[in-house]
N, C-alpha and C. Protein backbone atom coordinates (compact mmCIF):
# COMPACT_ATOMS: atom_id res chain seq x y z
N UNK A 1 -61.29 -185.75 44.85
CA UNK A 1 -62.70 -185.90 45.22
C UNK A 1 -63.53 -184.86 44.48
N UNK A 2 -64.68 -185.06 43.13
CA UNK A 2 -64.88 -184.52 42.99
C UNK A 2 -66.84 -183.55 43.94
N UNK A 3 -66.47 -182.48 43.95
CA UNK A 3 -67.66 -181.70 44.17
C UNK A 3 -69.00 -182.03 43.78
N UNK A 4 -69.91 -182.29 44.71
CA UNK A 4 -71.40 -182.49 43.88
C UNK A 4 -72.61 -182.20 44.61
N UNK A 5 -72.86 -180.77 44.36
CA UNK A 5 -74.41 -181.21 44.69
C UNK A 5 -75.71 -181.25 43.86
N UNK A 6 -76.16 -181.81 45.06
CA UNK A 6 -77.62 -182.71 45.07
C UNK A 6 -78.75 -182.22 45.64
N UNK A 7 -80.28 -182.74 44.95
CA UNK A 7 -81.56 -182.86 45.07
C UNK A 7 -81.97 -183.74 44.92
N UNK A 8 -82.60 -184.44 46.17
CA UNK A 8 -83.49 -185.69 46.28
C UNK A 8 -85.00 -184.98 46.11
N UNK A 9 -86.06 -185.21 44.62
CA UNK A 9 -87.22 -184.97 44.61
C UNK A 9 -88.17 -186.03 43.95
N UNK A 10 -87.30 -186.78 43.72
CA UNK A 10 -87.66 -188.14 43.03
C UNK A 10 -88.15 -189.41 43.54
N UNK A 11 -89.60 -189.62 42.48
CA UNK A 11 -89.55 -191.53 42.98
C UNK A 11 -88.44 -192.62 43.00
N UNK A 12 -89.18 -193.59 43.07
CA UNK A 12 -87.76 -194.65 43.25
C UNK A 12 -87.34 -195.21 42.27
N UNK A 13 -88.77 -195.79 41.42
CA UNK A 13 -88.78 -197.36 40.04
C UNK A 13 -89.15 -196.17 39.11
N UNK A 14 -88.36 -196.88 37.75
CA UNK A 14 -88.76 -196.26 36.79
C UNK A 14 -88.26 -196.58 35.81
N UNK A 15 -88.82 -197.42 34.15
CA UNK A 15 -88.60 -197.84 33.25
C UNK A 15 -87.30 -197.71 32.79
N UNK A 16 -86.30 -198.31 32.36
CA UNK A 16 -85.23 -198.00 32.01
C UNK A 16 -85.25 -197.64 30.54
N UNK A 17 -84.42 -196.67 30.46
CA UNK A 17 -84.26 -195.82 29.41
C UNK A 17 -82.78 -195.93 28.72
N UNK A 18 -82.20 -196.02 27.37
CA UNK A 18 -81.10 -195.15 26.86
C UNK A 18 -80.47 -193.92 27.81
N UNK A 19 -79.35 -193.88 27.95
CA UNK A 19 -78.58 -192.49 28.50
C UNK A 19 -78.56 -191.69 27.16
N UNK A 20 -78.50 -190.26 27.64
CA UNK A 20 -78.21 -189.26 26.16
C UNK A 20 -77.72 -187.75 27.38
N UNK A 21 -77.46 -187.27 26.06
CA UNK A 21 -76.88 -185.70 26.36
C UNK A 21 -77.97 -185.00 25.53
N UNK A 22 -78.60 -183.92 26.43
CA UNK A 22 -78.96 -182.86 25.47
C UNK A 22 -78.19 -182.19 25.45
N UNK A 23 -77.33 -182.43 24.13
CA UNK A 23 -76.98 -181.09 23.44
C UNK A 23 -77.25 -181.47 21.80
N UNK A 24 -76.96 -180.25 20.63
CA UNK A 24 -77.55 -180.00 19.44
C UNK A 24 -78.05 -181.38 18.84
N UNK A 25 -76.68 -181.99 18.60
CA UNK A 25 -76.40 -183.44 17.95
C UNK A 25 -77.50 -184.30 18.69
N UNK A 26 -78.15 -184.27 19.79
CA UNK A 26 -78.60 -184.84 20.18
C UNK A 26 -80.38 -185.12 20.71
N UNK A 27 -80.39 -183.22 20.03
CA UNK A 27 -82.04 -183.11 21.11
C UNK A 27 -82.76 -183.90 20.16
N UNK A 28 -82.88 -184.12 19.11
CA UNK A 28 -83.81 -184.95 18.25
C UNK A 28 -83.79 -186.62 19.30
N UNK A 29 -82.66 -186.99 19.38
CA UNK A 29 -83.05 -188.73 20.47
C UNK A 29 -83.63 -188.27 21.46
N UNK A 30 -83.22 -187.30 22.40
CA UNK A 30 -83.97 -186.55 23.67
C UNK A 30 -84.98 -186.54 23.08
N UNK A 31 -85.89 -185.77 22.14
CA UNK A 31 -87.13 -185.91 21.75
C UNK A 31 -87.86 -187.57 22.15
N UNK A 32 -87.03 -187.98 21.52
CA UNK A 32 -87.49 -189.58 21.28
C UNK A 32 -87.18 -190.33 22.60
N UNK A 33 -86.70 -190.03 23.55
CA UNK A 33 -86.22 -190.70 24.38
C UNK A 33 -87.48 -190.37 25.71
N UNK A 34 -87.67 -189.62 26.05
CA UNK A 34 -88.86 -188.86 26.88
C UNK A 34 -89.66 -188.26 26.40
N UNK A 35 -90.83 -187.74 27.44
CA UNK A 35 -92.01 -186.86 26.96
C UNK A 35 -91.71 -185.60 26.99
N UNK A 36 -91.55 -184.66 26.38
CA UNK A 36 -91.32 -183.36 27.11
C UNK A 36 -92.15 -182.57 27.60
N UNK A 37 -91.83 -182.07 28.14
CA UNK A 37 -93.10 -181.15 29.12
C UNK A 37 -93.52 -179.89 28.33
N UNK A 38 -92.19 -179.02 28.23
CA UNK A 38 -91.73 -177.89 27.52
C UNK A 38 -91.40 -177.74 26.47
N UNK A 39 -91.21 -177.43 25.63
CA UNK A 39 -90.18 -177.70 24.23
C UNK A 39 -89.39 -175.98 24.09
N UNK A 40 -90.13 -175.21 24.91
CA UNK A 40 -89.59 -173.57 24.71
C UNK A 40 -87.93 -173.91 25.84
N UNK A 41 -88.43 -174.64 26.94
CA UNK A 41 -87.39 -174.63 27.65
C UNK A 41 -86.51 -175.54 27.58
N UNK A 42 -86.96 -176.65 26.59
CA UNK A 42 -86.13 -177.53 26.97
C UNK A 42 -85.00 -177.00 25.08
N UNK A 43 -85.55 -176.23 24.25
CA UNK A 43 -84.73 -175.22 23.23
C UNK A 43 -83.26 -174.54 23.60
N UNK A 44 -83.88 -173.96 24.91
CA UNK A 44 -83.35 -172.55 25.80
C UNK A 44 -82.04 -173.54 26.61
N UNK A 45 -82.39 -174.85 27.36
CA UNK A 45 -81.36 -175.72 28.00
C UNK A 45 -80.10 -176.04 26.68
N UNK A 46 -80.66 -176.25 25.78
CA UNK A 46 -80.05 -176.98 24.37
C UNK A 46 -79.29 -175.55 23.81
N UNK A 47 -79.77 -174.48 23.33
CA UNK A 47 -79.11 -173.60 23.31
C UNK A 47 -77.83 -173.00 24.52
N UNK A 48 -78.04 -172.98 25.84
CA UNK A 48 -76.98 -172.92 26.46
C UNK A 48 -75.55 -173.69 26.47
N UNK A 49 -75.94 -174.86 26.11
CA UNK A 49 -75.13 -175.47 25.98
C UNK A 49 -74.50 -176.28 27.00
N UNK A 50 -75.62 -177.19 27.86
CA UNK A 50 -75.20 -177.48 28.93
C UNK A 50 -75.36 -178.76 28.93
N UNK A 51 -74.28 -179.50 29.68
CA UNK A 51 -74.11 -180.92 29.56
C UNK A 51 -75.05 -181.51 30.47
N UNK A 52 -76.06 -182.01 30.20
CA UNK A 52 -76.79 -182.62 30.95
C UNK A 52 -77.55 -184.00 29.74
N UNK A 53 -76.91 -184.50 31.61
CA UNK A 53 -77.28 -186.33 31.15
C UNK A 53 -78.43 -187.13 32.41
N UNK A 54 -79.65 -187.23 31.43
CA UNK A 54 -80.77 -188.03 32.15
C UNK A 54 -79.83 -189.57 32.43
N UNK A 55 -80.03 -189.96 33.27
CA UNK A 55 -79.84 -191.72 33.86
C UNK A 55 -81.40 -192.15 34.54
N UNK A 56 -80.41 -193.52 34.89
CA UNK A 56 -81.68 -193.90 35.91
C UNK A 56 -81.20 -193.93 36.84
N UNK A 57 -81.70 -192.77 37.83
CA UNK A 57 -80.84 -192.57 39.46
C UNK A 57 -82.11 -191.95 39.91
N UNK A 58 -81.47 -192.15 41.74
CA UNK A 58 -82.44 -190.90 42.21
C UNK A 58 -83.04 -189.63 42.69
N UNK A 59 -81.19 -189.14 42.34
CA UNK A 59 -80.94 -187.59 42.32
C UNK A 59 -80.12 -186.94 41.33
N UNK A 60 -81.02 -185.74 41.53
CA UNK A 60 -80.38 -184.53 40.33
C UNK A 60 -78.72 -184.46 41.02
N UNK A 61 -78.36 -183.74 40.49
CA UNK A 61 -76.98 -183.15 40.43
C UNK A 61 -75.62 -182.38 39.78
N UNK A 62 -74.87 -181.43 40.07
CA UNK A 62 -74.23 -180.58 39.30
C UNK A 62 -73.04 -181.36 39.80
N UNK A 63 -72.09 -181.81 38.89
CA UNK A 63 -70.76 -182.31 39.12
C UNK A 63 -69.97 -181.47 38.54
N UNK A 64 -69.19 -180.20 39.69
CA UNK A 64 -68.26 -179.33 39.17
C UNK A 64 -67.06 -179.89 38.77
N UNK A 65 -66.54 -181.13 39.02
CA UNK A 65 -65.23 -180.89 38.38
C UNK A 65 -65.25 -181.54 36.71
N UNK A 66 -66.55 -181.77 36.48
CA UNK A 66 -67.02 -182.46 34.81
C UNK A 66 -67.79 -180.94 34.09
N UNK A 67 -68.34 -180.28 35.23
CA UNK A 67 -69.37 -179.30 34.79
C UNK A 67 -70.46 -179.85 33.79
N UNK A 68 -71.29 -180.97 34.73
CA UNK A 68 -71.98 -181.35 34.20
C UNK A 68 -73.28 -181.65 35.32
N UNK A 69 -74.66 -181.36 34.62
CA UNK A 69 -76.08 -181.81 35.08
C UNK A 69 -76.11 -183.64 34.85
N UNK A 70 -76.69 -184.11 36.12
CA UNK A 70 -76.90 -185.12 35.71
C UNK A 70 -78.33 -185.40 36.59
N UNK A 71 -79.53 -185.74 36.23
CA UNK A 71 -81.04 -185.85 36.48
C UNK A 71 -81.13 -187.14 35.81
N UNK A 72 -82.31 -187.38 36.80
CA UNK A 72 -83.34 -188.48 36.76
C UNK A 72 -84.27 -188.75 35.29
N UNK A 73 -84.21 -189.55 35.13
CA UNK A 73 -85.07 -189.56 33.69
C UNK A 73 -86.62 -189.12 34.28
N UNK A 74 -87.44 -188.57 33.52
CA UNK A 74 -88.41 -188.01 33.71
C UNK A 74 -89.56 -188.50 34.36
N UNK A 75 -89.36 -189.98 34.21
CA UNK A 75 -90.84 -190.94 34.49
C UNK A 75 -90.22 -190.67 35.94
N UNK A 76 -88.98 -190.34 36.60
CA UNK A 76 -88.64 -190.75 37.95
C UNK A 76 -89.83 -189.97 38.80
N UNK A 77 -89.99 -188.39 38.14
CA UNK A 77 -90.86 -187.00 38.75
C UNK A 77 -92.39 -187.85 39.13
N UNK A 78 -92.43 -187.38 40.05
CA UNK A 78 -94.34 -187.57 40.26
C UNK A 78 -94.75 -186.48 40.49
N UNK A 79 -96.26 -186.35 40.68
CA UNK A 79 -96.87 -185.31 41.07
C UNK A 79 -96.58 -184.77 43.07
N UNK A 80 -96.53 -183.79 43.71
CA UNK A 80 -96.22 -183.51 44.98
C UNK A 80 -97.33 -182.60 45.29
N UNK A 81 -97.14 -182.28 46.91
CA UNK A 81 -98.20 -181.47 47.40
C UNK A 81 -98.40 -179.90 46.73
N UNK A 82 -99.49 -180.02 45.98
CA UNK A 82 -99.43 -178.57 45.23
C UNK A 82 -98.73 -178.66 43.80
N UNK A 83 -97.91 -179.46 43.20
CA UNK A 83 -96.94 -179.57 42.45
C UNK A 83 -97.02 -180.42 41.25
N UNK A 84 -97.28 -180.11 40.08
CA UNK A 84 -97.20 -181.37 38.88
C UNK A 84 -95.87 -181.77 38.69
N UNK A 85 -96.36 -182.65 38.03
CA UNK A 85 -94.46 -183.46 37.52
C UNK A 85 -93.98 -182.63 36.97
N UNK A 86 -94.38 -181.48 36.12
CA UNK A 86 -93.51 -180.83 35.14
C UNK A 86 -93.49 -179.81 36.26
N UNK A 87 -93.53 -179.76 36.95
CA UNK A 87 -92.93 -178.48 37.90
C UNK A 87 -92.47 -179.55 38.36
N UNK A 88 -92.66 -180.22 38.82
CA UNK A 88 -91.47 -181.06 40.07
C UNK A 88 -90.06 -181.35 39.33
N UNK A 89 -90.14 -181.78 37.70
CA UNK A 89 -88.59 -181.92 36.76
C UNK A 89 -88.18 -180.27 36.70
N UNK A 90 -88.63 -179.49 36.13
CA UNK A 90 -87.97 -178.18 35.75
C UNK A 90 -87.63 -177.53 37.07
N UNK A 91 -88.10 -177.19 38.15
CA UNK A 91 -87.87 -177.14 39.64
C UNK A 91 -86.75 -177.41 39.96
N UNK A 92 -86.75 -178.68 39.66
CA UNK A 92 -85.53 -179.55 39.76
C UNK A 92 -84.10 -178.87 39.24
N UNK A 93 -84.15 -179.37 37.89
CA UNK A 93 -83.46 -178.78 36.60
C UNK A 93 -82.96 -177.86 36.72
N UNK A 94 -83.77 -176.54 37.05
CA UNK A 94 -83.53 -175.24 37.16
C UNK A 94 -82.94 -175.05 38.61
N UNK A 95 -83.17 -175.69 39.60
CA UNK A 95 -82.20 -175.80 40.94
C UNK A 95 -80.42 -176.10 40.20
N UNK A 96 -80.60 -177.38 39.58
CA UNK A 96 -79.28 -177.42 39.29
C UNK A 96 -78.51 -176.30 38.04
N UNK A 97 -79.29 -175.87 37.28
CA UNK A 97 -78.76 -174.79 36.39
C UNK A 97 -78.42 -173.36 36.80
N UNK A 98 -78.80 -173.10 38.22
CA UNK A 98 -78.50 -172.30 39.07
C UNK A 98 -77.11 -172.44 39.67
N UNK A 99 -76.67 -173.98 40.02
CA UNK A 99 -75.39 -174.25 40.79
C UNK A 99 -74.35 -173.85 39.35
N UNK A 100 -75.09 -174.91 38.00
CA UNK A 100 -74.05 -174.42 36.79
C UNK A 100 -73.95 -173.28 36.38
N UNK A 101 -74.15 -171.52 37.02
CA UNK A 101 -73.92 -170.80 36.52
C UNK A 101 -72.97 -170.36 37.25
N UNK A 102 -72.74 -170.89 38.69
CA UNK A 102 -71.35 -170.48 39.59
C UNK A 102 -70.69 -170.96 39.15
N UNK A 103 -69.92 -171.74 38.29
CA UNK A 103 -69.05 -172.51 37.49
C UNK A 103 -67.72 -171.42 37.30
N UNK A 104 -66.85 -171.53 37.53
CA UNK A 104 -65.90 -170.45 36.74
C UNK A 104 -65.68 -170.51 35.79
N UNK A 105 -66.18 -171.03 34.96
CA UNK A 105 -65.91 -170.70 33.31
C UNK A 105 -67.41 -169.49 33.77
N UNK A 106 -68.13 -169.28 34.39
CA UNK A 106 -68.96 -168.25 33.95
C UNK A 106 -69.20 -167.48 35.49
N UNK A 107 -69.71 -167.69 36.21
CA UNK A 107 -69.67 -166.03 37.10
C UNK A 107 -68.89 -166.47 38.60
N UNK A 108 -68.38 -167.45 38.68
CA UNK A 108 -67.37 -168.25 39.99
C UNK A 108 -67.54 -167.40 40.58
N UNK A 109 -68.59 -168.08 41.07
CA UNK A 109 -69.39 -167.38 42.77
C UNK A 109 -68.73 -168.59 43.46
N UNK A 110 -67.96 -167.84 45.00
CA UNK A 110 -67.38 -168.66 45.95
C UNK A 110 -68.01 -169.65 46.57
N UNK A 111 -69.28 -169.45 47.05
CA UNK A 111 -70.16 -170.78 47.52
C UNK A 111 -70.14 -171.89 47.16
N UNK A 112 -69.97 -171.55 44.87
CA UNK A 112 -69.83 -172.70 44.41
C UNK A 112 -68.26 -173.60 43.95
N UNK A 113 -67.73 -172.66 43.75
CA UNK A 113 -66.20 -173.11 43.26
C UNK A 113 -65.42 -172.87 44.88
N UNK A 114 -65.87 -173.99 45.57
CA UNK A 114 -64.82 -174.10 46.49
C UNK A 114 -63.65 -174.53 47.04
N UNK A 115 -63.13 -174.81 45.55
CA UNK A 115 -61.43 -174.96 45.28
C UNK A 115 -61.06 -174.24 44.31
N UNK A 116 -59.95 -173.36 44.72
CA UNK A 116 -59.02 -172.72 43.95
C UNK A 116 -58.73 -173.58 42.64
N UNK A 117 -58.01 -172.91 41.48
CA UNK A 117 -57.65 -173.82 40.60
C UNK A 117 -56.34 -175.12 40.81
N UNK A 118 -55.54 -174.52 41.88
CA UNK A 118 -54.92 -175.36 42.30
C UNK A 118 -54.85 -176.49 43.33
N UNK A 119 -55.26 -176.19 44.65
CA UNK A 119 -55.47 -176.51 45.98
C UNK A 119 -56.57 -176.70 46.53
N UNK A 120 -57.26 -177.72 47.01
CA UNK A 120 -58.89 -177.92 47.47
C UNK A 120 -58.99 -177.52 49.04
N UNK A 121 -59.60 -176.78 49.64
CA UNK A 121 -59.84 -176.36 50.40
C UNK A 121 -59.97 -177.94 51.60
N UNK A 122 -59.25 -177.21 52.44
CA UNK A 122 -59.19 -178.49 53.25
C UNK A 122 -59.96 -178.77 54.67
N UNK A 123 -60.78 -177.67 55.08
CA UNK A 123 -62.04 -177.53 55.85
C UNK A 123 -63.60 -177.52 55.36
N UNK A 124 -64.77 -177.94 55.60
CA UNK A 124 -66.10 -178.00 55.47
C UNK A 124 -66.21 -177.06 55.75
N UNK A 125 -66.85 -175.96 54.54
CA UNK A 125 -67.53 -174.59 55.35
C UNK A 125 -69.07 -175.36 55.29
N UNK A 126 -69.81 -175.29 56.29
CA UNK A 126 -70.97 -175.35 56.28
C UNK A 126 -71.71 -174.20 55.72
N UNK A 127 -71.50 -173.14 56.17
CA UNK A 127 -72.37 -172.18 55.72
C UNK A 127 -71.71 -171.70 53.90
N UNK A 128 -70.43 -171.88 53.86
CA UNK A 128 -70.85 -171.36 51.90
C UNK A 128 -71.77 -172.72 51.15
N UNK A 129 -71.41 -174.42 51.88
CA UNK A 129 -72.79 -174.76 51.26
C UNK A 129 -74.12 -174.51 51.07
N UNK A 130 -74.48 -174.19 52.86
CA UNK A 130 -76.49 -173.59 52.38
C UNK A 130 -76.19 -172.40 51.75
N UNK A 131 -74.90 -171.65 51.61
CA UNK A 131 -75.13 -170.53 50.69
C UNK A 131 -76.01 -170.74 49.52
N UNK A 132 -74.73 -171.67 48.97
CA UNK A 132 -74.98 -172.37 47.47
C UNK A 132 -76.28 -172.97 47.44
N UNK A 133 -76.71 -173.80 48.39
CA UNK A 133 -78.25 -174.56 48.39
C UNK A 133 -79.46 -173.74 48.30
N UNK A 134 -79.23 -172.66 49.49
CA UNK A 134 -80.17 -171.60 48.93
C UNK A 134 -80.11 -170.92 47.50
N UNK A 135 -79.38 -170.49 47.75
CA UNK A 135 -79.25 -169.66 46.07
C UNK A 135 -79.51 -170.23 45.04
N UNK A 136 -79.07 -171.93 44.87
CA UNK A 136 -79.65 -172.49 43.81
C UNK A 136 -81.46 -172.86 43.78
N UNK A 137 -82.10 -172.77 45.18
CA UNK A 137 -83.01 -173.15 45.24
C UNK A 137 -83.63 -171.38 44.90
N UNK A 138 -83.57 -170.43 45.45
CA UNK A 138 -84.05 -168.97 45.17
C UNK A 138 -83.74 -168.71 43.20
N UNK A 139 -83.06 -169.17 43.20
CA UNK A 139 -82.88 -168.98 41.76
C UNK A 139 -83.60 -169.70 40.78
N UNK A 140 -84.13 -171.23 41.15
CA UNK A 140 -84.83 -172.02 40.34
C UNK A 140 -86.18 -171.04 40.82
N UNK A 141 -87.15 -170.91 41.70
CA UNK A 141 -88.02 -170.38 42.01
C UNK A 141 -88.24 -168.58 40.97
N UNK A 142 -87.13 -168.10 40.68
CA UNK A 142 -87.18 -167.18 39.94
C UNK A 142 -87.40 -167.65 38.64
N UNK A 143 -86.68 -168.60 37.86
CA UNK A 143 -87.04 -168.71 36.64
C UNK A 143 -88.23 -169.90 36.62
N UNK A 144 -88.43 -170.42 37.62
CA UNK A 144 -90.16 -171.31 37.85
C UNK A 144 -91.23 -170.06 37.47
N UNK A 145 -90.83 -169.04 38.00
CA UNK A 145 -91.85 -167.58 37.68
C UNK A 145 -91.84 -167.10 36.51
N UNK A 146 -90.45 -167.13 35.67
CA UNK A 146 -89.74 -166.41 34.60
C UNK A 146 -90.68 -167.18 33.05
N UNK A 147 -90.59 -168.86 33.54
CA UNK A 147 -91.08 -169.31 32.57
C UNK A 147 -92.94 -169.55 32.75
N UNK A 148 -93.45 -169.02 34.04
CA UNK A 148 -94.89 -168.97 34.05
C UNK A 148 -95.08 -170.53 34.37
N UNK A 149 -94.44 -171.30 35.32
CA UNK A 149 -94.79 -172.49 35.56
C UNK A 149 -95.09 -172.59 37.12
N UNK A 150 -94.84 -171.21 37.74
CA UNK A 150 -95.64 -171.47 39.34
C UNK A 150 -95.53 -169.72 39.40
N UNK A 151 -96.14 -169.32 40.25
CA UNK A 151 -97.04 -167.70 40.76
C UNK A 151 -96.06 -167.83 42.23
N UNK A 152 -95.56 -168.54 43.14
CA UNK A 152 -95.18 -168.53 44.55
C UNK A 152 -94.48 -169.68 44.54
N UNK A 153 -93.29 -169.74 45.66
CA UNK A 153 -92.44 -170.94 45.89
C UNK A 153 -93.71 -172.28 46.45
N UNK A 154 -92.88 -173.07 46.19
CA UNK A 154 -93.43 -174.28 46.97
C UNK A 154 -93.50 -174.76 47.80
N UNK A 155 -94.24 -175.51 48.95
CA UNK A 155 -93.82 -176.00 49.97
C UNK A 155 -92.84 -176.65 49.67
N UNK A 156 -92.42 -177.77 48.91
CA UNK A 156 -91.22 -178.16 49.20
C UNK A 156 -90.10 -177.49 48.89
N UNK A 157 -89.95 -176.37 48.19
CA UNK A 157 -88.80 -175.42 48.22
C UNK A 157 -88.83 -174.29 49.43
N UNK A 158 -89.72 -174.18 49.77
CA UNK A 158 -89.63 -173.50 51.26
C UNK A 158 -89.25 -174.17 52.31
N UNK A 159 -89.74 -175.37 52.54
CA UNK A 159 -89.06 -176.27 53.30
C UNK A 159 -87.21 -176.86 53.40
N UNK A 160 -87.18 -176.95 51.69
CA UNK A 160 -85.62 -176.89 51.22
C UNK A 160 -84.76 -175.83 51.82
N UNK A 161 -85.37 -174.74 51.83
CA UNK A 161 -84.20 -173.19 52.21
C UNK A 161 -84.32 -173.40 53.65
N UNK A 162 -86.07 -173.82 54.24
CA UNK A 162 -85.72 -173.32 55.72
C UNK A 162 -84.97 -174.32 56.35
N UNK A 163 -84.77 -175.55 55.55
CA UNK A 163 -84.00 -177.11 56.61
C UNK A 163 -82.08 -176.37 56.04
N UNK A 164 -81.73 -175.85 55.30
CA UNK A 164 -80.99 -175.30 54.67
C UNK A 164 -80.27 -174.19 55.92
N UNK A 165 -81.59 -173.45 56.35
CA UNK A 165 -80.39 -172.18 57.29
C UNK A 165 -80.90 -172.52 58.73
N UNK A 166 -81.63 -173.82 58.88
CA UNK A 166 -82.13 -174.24 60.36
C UNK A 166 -80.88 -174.29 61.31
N UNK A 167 -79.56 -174.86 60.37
CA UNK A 167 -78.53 -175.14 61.76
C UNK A 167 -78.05 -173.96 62.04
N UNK A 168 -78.64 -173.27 61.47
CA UNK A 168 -77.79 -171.55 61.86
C UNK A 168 -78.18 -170.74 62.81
N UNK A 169 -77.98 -169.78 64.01
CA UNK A 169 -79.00 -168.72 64.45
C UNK A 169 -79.18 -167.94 64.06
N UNK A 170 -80.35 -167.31 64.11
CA UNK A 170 -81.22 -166.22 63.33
C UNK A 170 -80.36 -164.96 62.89
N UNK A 171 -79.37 -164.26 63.09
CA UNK A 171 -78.86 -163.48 62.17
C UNK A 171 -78.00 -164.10 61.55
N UNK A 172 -77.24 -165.08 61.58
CA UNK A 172 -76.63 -165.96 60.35
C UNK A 172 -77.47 -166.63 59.56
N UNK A 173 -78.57 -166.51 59.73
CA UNK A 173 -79.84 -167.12 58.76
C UNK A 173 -80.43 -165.80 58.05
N UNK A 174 -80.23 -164.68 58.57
CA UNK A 174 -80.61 -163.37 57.86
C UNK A 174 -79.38 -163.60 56.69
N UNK A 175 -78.52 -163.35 57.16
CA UNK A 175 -77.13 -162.94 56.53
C UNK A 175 -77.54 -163.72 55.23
N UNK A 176 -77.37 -165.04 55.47
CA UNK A 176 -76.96 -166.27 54.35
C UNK A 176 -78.34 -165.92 53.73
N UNK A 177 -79.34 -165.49 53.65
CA UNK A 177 -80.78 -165.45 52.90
C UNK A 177 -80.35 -163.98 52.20
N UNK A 178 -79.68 -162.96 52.89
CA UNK A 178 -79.60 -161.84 51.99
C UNK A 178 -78.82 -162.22 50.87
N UNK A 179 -77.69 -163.08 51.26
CA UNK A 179 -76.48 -162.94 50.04
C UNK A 179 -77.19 -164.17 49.01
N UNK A 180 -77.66 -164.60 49.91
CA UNK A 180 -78.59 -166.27 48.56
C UNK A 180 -79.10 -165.50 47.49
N UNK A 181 -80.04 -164.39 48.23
CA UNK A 181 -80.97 -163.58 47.10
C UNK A 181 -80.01 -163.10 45.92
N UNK A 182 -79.03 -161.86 46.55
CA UNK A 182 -78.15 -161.39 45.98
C UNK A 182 -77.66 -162.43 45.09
N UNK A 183 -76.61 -163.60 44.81
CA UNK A 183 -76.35 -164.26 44.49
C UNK A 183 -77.31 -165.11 43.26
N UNK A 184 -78.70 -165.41 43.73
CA UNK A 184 -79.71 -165.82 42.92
C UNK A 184 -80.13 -164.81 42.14
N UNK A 185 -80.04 -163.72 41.96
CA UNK A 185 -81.01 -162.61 41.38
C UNK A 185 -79.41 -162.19 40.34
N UNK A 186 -78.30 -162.56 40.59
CA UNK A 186 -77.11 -162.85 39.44
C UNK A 186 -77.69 -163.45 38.61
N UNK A 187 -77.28 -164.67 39.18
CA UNK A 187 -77.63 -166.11 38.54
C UNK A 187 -78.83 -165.43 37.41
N UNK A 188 -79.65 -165.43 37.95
CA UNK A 188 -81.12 -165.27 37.21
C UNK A 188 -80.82 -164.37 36.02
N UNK A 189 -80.43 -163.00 36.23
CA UNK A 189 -79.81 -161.93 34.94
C UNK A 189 -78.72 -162.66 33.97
N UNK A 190 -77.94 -163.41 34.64
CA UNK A 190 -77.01 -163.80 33.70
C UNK A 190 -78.21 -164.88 32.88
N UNK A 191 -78.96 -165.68 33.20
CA UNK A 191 -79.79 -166.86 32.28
C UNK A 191 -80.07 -166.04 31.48
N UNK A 192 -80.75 -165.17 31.79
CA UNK A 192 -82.37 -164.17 30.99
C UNK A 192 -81.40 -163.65 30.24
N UNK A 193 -80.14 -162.72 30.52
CA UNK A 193 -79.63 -162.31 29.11
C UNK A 193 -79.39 -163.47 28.00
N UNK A 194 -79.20 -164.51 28.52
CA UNK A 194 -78.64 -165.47 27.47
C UNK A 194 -79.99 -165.99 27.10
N UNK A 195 -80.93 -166.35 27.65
CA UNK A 195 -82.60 -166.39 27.18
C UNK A 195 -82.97 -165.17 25.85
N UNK A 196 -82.73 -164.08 25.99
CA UNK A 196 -83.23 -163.27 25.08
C UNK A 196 -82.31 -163.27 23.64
N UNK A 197 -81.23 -163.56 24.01
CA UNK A 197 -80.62 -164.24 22.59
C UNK A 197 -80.95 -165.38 22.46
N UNK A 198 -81.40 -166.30 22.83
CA UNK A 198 -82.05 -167.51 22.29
C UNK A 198 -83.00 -167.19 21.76
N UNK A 199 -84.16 -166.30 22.49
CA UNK A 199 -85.59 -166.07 21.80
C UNK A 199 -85.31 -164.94 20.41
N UNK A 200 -83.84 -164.67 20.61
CA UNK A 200 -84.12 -163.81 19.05
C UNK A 200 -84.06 -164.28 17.81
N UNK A 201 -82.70 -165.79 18.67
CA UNK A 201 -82.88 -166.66 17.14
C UNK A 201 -83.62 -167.54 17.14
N UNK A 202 -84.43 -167.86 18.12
CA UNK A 202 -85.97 -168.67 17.87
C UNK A 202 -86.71 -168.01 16.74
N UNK A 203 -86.91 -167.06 16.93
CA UNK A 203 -88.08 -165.96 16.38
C UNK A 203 -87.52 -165.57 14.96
N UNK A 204 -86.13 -166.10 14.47
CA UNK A 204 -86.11 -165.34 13.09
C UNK A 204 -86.35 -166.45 12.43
């Protein structure tokens, strides 16, 4: 069974498109295939090197045992309360590029790799998921800031964390918000170092 989580932020209908991968070989059809919002960030995604495949669905998602992004094609995003489409896709995006940095090929944070390499854990922890849910959501909200595309979280990402540690009581909702941060504010250093080597070979 493989691992997957998910973000429902998406409309329903939406033109059908070609499937693609951004990666190198490929961002030129990505060009051609959607509008882009960004082109600094959507460089910075392409430089990491991360498998992500637009479809026509209606949720984002990190599939750990492929280690792969898989999102909504772009027309899916609408505008939300407070929120443009291009914050509502990168929001998005950046929620799930948060789950792909717990990956154990790179900083296997427990929340997210919750099977050993051998043996799958054979109980539901509830709480290392809203770990993971928060943290991926505190972490997109950091680089939503990082790249100057929102000043403060969103209602709907505030709403995301608080439906997130609601089944909990209030000092297990402290707890799981300290270590989210902790955990997100990783996440976030590990991007940005790999961001500033991108922007060095942008810039030569």
């Amino acid at each position: 069974m493989e691992e997957i989580f998910s973000i429902n932020r998406v409309r329903k209908v939406a033109p059908s498109y070609h499937n693609y991968t951004t990666q190198s070989k490929s961002l030129t059809q990505h060009y051609k295939r959607q509008k882009i919002f960004n082109h600094h960030i959507e460089g910075f995604i392409d430089f990491l090197n991360v498998k992500l495949e637009h479809q026509k669905r209606e949720e984002a998602q990190f599939i750990i045992c492929d280690d792969k992004i898989q999102m909504p094609y772009k027309c899916y995003f609408t505008r939300l309360i407070g929120v443009t489409r291009e914050q509502n896709y990168y929001s998005t995006l950046f929620h799930e590029l948060t789950h792909w940095t717990g990956h154990r090929k790179r900083l296997k944070r427990t929340s997210l790799v919750m099977y050993n390499s051998d043996t799958k854990l054979k109980t539901y922890d509830s709480k290392l998921c809203a770990l993971e849910e928060v943290t991926a959501e505190l972490g997109a909200n950091m680089l939503m800031e990082f790249f100057q595309l929102q000043k403060s979280p969103s209602y709907q990402s505030l709403g995301l964390i608080n439906k997130e540690l609601s089944y909990f009581d209030k000092d297990t909702q402290e707890q799981l918000y300290i270590k989210a941060a902790k955990q997100a504010n990783r996440s976030f250093n590990y991007l940005i170092k790999q961001y500033s080597q991108y922007a060095k070979e942008a810039n030569r």
